[in-house]
PDB file of N, CA and C in Angstrom:
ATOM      1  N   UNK A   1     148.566 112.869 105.300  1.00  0.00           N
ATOM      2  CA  UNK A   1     149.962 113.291 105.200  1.00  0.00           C
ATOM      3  C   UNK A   1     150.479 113.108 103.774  1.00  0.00           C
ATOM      4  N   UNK A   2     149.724 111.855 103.269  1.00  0.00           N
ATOM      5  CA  UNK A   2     150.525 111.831 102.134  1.00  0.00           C
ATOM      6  C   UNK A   2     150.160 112.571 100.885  1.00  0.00           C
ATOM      7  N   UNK A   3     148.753 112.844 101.320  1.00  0.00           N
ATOM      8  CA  UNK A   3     147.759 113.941 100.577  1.00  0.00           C
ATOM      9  C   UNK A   3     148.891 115.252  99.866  1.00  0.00           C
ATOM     10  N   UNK A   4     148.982 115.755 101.747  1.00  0.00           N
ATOM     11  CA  UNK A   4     149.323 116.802 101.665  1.00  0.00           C
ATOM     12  C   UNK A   4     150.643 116.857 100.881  1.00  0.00           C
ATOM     13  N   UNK A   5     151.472 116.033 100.592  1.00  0.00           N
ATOM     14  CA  UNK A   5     152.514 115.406 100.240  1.00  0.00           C
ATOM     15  C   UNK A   5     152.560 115.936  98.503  1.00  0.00           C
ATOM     16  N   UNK A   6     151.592 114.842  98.173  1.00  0.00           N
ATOM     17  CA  UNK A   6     151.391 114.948  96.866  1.00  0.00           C
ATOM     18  C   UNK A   6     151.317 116.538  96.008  1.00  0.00           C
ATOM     19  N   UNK A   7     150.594 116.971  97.229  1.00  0.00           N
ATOM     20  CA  UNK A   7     150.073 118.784  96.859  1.00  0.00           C
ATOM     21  C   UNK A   7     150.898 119.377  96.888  1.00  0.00           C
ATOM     22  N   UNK A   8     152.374 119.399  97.383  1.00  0.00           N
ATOM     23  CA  UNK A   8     153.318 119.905  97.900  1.00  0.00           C
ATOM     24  C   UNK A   8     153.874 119.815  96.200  1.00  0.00           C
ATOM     25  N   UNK A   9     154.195 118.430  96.241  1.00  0.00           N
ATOM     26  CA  UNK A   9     155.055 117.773  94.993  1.00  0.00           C
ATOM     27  C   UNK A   9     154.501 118.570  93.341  1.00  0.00           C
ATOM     28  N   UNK A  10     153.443 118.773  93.447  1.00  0.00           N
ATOM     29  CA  UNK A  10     152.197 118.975  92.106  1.00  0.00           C
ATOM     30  C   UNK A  10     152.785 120.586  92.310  1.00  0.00           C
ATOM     31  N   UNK A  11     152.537 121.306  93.201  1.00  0.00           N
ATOM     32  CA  UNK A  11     152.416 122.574  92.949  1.00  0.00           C
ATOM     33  C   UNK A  11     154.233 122.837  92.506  1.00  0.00           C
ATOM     34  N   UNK A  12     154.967 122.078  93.029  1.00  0.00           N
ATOM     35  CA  UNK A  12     156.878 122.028  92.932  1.00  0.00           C
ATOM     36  C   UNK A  12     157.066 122.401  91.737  1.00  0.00           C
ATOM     37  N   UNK A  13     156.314 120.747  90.654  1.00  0.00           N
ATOM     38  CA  UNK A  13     156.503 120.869  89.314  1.00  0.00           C
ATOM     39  C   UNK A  13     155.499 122.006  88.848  1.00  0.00           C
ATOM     40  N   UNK A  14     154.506 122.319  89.253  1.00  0.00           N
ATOM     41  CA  UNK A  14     153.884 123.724  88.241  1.00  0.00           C
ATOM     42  C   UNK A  14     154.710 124.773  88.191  1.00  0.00           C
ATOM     43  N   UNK A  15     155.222 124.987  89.397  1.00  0.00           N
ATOM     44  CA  UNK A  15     156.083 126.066  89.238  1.00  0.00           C
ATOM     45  C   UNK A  15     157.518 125.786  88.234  1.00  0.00           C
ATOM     46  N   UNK A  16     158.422 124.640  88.155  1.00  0.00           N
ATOM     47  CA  UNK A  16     159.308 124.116  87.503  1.00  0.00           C
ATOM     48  C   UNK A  16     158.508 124.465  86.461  1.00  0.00           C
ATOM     49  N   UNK A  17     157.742 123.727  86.053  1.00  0.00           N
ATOM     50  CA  UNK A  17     157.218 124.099  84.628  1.00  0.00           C
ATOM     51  C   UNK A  17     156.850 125.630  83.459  1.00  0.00           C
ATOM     52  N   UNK A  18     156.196 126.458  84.904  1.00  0.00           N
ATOM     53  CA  UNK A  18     156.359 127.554  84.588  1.00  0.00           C
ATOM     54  C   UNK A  18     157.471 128.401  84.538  1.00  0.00           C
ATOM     55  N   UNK A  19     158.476 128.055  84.780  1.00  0.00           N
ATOM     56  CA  UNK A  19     159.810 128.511  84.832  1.00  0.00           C
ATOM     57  C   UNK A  19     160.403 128.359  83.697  1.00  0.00           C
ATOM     58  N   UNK A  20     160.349 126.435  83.030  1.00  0.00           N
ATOM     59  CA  UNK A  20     160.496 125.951  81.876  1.00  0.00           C
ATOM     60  C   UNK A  20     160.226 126.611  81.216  1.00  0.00           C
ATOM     61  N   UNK A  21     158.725 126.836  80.840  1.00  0.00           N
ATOM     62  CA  UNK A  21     158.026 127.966  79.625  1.00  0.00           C
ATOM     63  C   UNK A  21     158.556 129.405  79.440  1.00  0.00           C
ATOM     64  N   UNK A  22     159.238 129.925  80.437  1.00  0.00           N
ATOM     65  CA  UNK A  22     159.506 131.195  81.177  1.00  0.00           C
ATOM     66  C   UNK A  22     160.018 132.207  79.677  1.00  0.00           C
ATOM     67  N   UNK A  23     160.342 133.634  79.996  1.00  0.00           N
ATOM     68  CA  UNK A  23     161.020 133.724  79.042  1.00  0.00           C
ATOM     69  C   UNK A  23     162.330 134.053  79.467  1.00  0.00           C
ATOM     70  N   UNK A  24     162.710 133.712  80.370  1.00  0.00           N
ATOM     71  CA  UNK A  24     164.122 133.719  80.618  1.00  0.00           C
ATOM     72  C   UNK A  24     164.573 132.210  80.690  1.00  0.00           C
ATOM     73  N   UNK A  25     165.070 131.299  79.950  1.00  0.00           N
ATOM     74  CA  UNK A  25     165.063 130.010  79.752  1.00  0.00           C
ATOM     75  C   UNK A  25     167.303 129.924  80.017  1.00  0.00           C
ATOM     76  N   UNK A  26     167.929 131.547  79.673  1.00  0.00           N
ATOM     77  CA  UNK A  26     168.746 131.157  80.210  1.00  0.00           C
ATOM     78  C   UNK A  26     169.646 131.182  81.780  1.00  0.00           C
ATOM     79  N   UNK A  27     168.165 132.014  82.193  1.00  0.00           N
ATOM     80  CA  UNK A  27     168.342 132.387  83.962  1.00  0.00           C
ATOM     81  C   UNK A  27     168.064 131.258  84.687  1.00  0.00           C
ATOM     82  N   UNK A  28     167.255 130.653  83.547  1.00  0.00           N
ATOM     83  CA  UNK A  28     166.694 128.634  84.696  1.00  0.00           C
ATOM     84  C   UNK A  28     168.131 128.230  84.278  1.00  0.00           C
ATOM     85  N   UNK A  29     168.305 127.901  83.158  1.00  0.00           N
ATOM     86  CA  UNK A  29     169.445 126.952  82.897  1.00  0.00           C
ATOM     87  C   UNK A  29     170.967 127.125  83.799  1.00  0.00           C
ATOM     88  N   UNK A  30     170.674 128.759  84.183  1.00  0.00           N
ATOM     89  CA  UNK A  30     172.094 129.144  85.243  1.00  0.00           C
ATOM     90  C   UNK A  30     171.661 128.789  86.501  1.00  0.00           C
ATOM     91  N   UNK A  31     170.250 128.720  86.963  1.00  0.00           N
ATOM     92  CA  UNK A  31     170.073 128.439  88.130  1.00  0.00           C
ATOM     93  C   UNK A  31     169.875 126.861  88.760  1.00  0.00           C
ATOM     94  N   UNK A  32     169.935 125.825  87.519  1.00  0.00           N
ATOM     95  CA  UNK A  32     170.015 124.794  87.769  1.00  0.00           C
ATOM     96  C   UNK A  32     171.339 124.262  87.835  1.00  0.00           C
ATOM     97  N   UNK A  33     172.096 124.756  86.682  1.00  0.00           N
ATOM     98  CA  UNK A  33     173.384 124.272  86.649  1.00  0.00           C
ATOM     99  C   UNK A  33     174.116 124.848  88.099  1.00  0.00           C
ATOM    100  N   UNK A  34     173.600 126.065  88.896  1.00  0.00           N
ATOM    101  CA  UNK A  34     174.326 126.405  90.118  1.00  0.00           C
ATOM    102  C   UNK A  34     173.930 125.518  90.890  1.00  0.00           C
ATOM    103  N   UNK A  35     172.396 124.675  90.922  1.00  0.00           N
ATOM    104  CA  UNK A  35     171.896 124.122  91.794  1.00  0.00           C
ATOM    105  C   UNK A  35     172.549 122.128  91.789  1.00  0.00           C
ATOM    106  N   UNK A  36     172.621 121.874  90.361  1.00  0.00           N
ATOM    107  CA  UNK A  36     173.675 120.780  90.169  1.00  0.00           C
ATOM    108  C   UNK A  36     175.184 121.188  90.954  1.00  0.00           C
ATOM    109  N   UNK A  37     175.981 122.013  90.716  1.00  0.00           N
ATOM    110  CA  UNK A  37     176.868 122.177  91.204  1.00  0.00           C
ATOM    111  C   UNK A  37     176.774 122.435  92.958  1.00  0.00           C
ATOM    112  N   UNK A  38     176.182 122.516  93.392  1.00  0.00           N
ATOM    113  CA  UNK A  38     175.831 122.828  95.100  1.00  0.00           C
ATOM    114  C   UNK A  38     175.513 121.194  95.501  1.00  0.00           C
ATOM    115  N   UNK A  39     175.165 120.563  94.360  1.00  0.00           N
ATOM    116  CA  UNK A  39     175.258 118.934  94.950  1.00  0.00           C
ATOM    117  C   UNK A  39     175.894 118.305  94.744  1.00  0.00           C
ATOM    118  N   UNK A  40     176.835 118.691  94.168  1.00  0.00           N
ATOM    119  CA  UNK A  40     177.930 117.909  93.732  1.00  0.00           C
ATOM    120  C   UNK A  40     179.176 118.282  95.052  1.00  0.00           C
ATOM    121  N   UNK A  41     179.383 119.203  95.237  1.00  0.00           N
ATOM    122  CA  UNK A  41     180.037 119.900  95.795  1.00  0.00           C
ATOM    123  C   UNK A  41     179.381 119.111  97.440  1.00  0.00           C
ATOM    124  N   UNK A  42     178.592 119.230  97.592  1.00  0.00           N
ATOM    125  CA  UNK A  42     178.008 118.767  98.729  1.00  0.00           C
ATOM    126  C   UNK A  42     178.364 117.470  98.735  1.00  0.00           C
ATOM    127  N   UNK A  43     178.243 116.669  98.198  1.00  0.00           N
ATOM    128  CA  UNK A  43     178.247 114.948  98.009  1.00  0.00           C
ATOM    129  C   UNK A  43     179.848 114.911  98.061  1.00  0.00           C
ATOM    130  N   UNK A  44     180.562 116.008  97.128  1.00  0.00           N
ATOM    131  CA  UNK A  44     182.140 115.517  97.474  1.00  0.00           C
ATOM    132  C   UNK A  44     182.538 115.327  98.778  1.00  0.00           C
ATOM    133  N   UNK A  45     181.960 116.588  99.736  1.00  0.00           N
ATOM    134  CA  UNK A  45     181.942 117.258 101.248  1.00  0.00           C
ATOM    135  C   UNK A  45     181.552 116.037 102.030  1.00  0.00           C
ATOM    136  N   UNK A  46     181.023 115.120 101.876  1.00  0.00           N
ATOM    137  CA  UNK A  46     180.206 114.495 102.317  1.00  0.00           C
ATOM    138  C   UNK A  46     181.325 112.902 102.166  1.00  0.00           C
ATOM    139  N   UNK A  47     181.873 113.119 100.868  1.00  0.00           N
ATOM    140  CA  UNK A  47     182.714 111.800 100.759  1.00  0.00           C
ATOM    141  C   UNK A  47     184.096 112.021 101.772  1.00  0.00           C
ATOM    142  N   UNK A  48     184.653 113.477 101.472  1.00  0.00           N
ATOM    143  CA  UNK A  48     185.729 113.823 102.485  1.00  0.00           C
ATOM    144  C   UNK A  48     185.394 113.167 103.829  1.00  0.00           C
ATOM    145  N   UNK A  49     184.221 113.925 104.496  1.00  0.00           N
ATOM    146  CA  UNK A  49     184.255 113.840 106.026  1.00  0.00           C
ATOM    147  C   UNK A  49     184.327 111.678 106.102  1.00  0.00           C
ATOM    148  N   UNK A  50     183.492 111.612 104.924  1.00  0.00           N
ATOM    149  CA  UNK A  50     183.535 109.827 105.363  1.00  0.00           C
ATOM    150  C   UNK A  50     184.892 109.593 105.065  1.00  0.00           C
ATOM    151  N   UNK A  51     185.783 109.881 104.635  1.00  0.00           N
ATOM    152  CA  UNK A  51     187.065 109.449 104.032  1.00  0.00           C
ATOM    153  C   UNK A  51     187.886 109.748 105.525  1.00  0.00           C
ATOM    154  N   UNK A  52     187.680 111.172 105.986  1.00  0.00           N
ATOM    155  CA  UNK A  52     188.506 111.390 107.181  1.00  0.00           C
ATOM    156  C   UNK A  52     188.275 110.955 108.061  1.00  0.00           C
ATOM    157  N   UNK A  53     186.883 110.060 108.493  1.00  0.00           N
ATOM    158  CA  UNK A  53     186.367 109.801 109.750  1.00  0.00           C
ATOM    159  C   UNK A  53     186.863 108.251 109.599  1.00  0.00           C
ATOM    160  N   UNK A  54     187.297 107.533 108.006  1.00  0.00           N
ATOM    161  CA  UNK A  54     187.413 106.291 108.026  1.00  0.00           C
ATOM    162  C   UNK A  54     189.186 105.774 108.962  1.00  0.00           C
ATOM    163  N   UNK A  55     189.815 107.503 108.862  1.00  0.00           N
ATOM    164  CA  UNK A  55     191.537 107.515 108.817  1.00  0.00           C
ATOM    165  C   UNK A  55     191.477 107.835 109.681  1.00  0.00           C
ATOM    166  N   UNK A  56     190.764 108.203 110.607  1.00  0.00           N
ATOM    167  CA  UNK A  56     190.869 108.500 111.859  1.00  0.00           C
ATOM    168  C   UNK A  56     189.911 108.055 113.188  1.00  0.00           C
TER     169      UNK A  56
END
């Protein structure tokens, strides 16, 4: 399992990497910064519901 794990993880970053090298370096940089923002946004979502579930 954890094999398979590792293989999972290895092939993640080859592809990250090849993306890195890419020649569109500012289509990664928009697609990370959308992908930072979707967790942020999520984690706020996430502080709300604990905030409302604490008030109620």
């Amino acid at each position: 399992m954890t094999e398979l794990l590792n293989q999972i993880i290895d092939i993640a970053k080859s592809i990250a990497h090849v993306f890195d090298a890419s020649i569109w370096p500012p289509l990664v940089t928009i697609v990370k910064s959308i992908g930072h923002l979707f967790v942020k946004i999520l984690e706020l979502s996430i502080m709300v519901v604990q905030w409302l579930l604490d008030k109620f």
